[in-house]
Protein backbone atom coordinates (compact mmCIF):
# COMPACT_ATOMS: atom_id res chain seq x y z
CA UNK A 1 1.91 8.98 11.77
CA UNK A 2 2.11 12.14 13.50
CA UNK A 3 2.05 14.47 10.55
CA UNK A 4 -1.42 13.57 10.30
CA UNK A 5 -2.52 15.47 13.17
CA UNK A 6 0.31 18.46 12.29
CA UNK A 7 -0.40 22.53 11.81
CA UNK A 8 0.09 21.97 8.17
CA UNK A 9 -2.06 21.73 5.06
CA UNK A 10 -3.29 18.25 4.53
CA UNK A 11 -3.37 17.60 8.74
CA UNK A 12 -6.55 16.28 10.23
CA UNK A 13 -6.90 16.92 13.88
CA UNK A 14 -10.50 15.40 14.38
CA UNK A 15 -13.89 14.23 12.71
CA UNK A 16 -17.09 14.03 13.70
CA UNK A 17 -20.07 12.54 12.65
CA UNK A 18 -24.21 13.74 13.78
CA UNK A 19 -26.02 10.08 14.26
CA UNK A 20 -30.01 9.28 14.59
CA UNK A 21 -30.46 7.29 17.83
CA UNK A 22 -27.85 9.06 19.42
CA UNK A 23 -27.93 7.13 22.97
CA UNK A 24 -27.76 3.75 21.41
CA UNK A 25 -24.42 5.33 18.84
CA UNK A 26 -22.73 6.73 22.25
CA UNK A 27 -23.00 3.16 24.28
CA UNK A 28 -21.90 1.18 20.45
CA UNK A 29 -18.73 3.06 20.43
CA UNK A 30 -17.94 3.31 23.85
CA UNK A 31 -17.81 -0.62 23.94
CA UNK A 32 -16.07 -1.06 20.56
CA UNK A 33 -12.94 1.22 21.12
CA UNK A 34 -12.67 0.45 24.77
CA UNK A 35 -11.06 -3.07 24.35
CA UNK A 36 -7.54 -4.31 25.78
CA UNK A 37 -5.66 -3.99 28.84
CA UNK A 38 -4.24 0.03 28.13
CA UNK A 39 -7.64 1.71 25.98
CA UNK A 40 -7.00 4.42 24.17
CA UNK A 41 -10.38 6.22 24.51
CA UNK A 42 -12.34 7.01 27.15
CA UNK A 43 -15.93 6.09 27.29
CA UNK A 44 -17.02 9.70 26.02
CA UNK A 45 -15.25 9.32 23.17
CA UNK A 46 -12.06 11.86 24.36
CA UNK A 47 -8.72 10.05 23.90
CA UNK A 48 -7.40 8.70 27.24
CA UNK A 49 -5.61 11.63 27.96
CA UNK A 50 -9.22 13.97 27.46
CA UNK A 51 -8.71 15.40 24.00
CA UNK A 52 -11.62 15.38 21.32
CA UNK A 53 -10.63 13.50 18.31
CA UNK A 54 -13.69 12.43 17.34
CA UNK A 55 -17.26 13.82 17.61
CA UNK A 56 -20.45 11.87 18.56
CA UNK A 57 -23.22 14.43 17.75
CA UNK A 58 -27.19 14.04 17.62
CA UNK A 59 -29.06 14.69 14.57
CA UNK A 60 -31.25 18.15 14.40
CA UNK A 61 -32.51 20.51 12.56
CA UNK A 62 -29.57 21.81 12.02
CA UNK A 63 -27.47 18.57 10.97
CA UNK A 64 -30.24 17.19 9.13
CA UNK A 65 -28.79 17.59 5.84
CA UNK A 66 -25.57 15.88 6.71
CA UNK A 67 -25.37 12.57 5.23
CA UNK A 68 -24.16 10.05 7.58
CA UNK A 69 -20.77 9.66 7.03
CA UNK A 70 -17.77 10.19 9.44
CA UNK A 71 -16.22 13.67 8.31
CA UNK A 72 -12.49 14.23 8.57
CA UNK A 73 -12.21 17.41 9.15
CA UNK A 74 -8.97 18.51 6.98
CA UNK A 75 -6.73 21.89 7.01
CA UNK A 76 -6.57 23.83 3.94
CA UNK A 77 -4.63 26.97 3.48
CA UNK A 78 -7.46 28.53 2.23
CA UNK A 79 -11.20 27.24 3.00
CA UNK A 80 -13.02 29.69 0.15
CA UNK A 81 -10.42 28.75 -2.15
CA UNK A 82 -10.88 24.72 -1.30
CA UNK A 83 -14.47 25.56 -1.30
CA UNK A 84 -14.40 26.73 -5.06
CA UNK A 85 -12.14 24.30 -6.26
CA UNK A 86 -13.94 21.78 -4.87
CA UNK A 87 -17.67 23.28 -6.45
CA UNK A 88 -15.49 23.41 -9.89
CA UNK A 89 -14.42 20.10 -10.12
CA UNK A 90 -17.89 18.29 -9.76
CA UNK A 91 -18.23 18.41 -5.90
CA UNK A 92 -21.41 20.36 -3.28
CA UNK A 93 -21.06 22.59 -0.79
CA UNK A 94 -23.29 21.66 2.24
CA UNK A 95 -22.46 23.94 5.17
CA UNK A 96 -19.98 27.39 5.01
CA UNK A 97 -19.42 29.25 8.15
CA UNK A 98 -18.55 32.72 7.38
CA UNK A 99 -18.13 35.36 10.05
CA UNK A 100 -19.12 38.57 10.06
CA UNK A 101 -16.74 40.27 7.32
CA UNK A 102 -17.64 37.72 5.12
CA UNK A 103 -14.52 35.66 5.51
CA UNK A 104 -14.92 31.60 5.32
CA UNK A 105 -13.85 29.63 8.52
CA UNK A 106 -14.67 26.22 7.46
CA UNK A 107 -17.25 24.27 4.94
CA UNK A 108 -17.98 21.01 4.76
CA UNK A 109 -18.03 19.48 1.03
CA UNK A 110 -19.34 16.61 -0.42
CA UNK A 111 -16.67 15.12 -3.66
CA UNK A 112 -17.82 14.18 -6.81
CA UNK A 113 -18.71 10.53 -5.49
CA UNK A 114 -20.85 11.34 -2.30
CA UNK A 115 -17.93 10.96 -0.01
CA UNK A 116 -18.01 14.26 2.81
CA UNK A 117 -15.34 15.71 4.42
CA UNK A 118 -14.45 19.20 6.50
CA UNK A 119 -12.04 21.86 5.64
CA UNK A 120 -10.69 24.36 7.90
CA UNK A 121 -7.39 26.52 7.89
CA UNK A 122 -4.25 25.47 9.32
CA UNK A 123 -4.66 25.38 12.86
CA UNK A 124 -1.37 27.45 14.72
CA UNK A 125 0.91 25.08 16.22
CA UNK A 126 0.42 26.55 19.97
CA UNK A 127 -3.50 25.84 19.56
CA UNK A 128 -3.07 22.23 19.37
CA UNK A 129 -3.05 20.61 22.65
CA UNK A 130 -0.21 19.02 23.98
CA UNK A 131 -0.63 14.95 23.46
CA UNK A 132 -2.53 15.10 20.03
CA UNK A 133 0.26 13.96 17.89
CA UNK A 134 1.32 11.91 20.20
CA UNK A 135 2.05 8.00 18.96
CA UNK A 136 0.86 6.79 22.45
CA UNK A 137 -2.93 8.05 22.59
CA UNK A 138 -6.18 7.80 20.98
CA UNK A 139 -6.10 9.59 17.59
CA UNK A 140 -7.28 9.56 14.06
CA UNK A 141 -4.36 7.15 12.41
CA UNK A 142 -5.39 7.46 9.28
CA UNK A 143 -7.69 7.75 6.28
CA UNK A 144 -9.37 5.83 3.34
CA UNK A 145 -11.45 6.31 0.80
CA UNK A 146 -12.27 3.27 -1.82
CA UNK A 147 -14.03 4.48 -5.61
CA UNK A 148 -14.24 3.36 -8.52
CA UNK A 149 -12.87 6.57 -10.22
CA UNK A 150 -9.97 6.52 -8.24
CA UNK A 151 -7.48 8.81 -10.94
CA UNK A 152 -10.02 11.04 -10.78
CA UNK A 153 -10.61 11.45 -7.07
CA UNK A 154 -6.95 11.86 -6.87
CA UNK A 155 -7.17 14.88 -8.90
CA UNK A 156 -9.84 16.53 -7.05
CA UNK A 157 -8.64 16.28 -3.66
CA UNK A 158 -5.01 17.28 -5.02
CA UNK A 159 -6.29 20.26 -6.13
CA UNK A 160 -9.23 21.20 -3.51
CA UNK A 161 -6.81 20.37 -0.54
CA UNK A 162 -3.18 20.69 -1.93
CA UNK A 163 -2.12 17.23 -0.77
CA UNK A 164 0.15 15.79 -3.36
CA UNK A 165 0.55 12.16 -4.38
CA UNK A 166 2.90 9.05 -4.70
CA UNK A 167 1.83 5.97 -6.42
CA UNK A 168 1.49 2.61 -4.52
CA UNK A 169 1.71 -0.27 -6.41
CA UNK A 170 -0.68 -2.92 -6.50
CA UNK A 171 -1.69 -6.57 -7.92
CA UNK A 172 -5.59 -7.43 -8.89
CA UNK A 173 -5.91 -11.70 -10.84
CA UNK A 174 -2.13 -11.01 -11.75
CA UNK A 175 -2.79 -7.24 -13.67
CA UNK A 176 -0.98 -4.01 -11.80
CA UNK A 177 -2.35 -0.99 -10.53
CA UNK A 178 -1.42 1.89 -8.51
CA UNK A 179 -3.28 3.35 -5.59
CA UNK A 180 -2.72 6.97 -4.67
CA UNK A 181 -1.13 7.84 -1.24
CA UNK A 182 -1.97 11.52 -0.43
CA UNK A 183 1.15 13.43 1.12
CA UNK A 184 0.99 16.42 3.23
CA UNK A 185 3.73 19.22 1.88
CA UNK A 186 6.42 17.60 3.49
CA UNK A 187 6.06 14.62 1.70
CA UNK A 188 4.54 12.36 4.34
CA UNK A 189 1.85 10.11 3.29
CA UNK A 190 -1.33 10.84 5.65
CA UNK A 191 -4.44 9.14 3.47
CA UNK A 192 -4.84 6.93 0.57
CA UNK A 193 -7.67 6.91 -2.33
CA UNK A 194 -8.02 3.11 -3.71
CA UNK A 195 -9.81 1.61 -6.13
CA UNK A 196 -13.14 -0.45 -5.80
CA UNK A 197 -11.30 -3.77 -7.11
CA UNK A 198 -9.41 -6.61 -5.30
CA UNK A 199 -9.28 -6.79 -1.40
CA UNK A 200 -11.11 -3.36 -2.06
CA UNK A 201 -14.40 -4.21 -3.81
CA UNK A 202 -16.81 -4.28 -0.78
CA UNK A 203 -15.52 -1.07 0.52
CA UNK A 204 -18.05 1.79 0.68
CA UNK A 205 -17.11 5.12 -1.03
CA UNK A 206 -16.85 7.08 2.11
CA UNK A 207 -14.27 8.75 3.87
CA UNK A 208 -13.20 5.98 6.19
CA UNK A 209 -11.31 7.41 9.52
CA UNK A 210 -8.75 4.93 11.02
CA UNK A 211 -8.67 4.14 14.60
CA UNK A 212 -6.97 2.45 16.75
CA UNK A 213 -7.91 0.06 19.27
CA UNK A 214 -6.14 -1.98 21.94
CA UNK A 215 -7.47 -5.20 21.31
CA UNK A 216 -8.73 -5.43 17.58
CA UNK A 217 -10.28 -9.19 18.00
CA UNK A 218 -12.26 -7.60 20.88
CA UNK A 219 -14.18 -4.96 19.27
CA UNK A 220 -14.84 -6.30 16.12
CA UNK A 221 -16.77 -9.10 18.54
CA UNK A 222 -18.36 -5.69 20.31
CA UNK A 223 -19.55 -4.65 17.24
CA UNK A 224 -21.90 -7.30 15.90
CA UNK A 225 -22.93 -7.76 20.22
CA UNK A 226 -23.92 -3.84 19.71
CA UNK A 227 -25.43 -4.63 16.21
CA UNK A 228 -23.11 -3.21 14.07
CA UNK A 229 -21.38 -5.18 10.97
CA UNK A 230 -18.10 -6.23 9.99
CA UNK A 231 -17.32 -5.22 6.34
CA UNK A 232 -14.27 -6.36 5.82
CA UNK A 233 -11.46 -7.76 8.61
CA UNK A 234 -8.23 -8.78 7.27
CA UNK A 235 -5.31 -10.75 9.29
CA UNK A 236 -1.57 -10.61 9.22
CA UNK A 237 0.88 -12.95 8.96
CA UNK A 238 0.88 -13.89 12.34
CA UNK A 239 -2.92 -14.69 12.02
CA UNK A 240 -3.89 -11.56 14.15
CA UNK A 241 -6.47 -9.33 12.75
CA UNK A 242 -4.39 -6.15 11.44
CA UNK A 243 -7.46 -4.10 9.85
CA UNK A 244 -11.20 -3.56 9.63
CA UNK A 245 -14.07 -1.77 8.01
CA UNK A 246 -16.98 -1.60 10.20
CA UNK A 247 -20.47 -0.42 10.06
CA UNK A 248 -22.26 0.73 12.91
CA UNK A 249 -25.84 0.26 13.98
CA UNK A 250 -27.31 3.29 12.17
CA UNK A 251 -25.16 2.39 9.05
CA UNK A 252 -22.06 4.69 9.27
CA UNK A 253 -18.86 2.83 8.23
CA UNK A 254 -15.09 3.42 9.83
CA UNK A 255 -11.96 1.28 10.10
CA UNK A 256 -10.35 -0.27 13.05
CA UNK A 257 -7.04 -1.17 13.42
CA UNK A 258 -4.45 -2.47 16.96
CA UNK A 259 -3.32 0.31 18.56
């Protein structure tokens, strides 16, 4: 899914997160994504081949109004517009770096259900660094988020980040459904917004960033030895766990799945 980390709107390069207890957070994740025979991460949290996908910070001052959530951190093609939109439609602004003309650089948001996320501009092509889209490394492989309203949280982030959207069709005690895949311009699916019901219903409403692992039946036994929680694992037909929602030990939530 390498549009996901693309120079295009509705790419996410990276997220990051700013955690209490910031020592114990840094040794949890270390153990939980460093599983298999080939990891994908690196005990700092860099993919294996050094780039920063995802960011461990420690709560300040400065963070302190952050809730704890992992924030994707999501290209927009143009962060006051997103920013307005996104104030319009029922959402907060937390943070918005502006430089010194006055021009936006990135904000981060909260949507009309609590969940946060990031947005930024499209990042030029030649700034990405070479092996972040690559299939083979540690990287963000994709994103969730479960609500209730889930029609409605379509609409916003169609209109504060310019994805657009293709139904997925679903079955709940024998009624259908659709859940909303969220496509990049080109068309390629990147995130999904679900409803609270089914397989979904102990899902929190949080952005949930994907990632994956080399040996899935490994970490999620890391994560309760680190004293974490498993949410939610589900198997495939093969009997092998294929997915997980997690919680870590200061409460933020993220999914796992094989690398």
């Amino acid at each position: 899914m390498t549009a996901l980390h693309a120079s295009s709107v509705g790419g996410v390069l990276s997220a990051d997160i700013a955690v209490p207890e910031h020592e114990r957070e840094l040794q949890f994740y270390s153990r939980v994504l460093t599983t298999g025979e080939s990891p994908q991460w690196r005990e700092d949290l860099m993919n294996i081949v050094g780039i920063p996908i995802i960011g461990l910070g420690e709560l300040n001052a400065e963070s302190a109004d952050l809730p704890l959530q992992w924030m994707p951190h999501i290209q927009v093609a143009d962060v006051a517009v997103s920013a307005g939109r996104a104030l319009a439609l029922g959402g907060r602004e937390l943070m918005h770096q502006k430089d010194d003309g006055g021009q936006s650089q990135w904000a981060v948001l909260l949507d009309p259900n609590g969940a946060a996320f990031g947005i930024i501009p499209v990042v030029a092509s030649q700034a990405i660094p070479d092996g972040a889209s690559s299939d083979t490394v540690g990287r963000i492989s994709w994103l969730d988020l479960t609500v209730s309203e889930a029609s409605a949280t379509r609409d916003f982030y169609r209109d504060v980040v310019g994805w657009s959207v293709q139904d997925v069709e679903m079955e709940d005690a024998g009624e259908q459904y659709a859940d909303y895949a969220l496509c990049t311009p080109d068309g390629t699916a990147v995130a999904s917004v679900c409803h609270a019901r089914g397989v979904n219903q102990a899902i929190p409403p949080v952005w949930l960033i994907c990632l994956p692992v080399g040996d899935l039946g490994e970490s999620l036994g890391r994560v309760q030895e680190g004293g974490g929680e498993v949410v939610e694992a589900r198997r495939g037909s093969t009997g092998e766990y294929a997915y997980a929602v997690i919680r870590d030990p200061v409460g933020a939530c993220l999914a796992l799945m094989p690398g």
